[in-house]
Protein backbone atom coordinates (compact mmCIF):
# COMPACT_ATOMS: atom_id res chain seq x y z
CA UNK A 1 36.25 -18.38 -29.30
CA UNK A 2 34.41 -16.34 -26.78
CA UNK A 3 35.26 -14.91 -23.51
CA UNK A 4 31.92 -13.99 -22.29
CA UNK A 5 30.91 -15.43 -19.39
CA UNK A 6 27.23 -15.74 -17.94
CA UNK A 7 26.24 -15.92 -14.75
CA UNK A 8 23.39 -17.74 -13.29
CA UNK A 9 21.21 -15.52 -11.30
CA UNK A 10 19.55 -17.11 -8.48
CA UNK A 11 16.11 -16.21 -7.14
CA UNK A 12 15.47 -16.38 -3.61
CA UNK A 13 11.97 -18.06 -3.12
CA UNK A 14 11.36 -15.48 0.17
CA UNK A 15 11.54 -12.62 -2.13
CA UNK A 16 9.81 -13.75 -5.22
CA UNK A 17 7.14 -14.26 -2.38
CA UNK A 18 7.36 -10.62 -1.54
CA UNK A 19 7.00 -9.40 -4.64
CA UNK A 20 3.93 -11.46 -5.78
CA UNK A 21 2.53 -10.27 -2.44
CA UNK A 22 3.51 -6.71 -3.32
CA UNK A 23 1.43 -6.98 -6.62
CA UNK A 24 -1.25 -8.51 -5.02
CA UNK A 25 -1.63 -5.84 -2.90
CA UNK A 26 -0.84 -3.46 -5.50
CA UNK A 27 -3.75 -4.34 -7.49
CA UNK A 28 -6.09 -4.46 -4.26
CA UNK A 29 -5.60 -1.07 -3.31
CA UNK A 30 -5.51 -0.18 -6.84
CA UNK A 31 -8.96 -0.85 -7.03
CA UNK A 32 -9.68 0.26 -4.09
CA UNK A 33 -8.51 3.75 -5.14
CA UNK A 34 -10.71 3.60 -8.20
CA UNK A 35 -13.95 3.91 -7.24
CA UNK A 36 -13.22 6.58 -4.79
CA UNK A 37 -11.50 8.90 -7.41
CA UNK A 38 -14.09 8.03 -9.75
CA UNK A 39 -17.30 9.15 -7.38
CA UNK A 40 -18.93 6.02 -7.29
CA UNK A 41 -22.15 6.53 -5.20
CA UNK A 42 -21.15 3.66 -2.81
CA UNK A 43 -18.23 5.65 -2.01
CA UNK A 44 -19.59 9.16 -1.78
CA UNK A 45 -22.06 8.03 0.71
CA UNK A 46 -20.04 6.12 2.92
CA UNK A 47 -17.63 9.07 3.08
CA UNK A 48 -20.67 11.25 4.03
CA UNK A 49 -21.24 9.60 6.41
CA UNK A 50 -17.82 9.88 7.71
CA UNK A 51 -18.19 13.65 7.90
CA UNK A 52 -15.33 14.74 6.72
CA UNK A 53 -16.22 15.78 3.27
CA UNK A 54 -15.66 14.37 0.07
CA UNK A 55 -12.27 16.22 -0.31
CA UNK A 56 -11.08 13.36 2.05
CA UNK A 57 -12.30 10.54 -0.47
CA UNK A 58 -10.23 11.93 -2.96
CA UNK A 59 -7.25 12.04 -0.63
CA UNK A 60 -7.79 8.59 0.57
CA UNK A 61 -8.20 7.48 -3.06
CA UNK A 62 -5.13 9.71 -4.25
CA UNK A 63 -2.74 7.98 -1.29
CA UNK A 64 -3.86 4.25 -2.04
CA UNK A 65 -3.09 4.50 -5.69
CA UNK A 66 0.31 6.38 -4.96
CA UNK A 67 0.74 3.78 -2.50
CA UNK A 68 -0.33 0.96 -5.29
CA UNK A 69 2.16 2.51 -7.56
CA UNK A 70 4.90 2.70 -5.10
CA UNK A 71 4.39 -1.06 -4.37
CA UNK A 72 5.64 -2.18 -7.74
CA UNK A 73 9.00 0.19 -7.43
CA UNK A 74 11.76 -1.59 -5.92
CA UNK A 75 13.19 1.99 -3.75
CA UNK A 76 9.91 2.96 -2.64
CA UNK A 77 7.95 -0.80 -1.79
CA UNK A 78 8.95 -0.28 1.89
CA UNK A 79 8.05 3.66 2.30
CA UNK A 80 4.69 2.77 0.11
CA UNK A 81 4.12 0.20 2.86
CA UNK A 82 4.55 1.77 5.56
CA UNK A 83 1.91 5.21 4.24
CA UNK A 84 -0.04 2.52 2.89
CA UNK A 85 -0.31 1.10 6.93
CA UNK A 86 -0.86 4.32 8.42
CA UNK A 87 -3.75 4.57 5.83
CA UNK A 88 -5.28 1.33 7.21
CA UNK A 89 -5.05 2.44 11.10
CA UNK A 90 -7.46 5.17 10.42
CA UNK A 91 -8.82 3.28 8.21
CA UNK A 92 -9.84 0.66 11.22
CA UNK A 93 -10.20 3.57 13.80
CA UNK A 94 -13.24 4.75 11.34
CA UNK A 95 -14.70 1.55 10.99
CA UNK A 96 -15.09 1.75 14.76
CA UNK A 97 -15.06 4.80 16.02
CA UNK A 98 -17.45 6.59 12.93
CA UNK A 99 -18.83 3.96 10.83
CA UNK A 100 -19.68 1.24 13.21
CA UNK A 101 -18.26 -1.62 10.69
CA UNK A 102 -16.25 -4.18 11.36
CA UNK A 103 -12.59 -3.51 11.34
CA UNK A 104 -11.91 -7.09 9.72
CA UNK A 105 -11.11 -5.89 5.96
CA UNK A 106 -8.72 -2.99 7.09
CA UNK A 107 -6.87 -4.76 9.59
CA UNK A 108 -5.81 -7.73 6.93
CA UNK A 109 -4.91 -5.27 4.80
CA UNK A 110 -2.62 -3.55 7.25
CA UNK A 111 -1.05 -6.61 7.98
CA UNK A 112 -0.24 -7.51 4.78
CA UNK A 113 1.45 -3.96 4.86
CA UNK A 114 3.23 -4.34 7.87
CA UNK A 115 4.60 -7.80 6.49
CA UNK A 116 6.02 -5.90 3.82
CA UNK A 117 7.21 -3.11 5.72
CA UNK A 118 9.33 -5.55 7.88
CA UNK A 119 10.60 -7.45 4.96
CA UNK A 120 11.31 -4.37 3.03
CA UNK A 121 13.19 -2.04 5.87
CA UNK A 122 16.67 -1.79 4.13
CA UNK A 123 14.60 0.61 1.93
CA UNK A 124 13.15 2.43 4.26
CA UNK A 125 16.38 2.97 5.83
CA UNK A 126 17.94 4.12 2.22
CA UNK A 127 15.14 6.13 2.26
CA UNK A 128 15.84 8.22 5.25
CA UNK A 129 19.02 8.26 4.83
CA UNK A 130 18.16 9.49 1.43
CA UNK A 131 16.16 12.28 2.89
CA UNK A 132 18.79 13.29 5.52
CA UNK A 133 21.27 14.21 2.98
């Protein structure tokens, strides 16, 4: 006879939301990052016409697919989100301020972030705490 014993994991609906949110958004700024990194011409002008340089495309492009990445890692989801929303306020400020486009797409996105970041800030906190050690 056996003295194993299983037990029944239970899955909070409110966090299997999360995550399914997290990959969502994983996969959004995943391809977001793509065409960036890979020069598409779409890109290249829109980030002359920012003024910055191209150098910053590849930045922005690096951080949203770190940020994608990070997403999908249960330590770093929170700290992902909350680089990931910093990347969308200047994101939105540019829109504005440089491009004159609609801040619309940007501003879901960093919503969606923030949402995360909120639901997510026991990580953050082992992440600083992490850090201060």
């Amino acid at each position: 006879m056996s003295t194993t014993m299983t037990t029944a994991r239970r899955i909070r609906p409110g966090i299997a939301v999360l995550w399914v949110v997290q990959v969502l958004l994983a996969g959004s700024f995943l391809m977001a990052a793509l065409p960036k990194l890979s020069g598409d011409p779409v890109m290249v002008e829109m980030f002359g016409m920012i003024g910055a340089g191209q150098w910053l495309r590849y930045v922005v492009g690096g951080l949203e697919l770190a940020g994608a990445i990070g997403l999908l890692v249960p330590r770093l989801c929170g700290p992902a989100a909350v680089g990931l929303g910093g990347l969308m306020a200047g994101a939105i400020v540019t829109n504005i301020a440089v491009l004159g486009a609609s801040p619309a797409v940007p501003a879901v996105y960093l919503l969606a972030t923030a949402v995360i970041v909120w639901f997510r800030r026991s990580t953050i906190r082992e992440a600083i705490t992490a850090v201060r050690r």
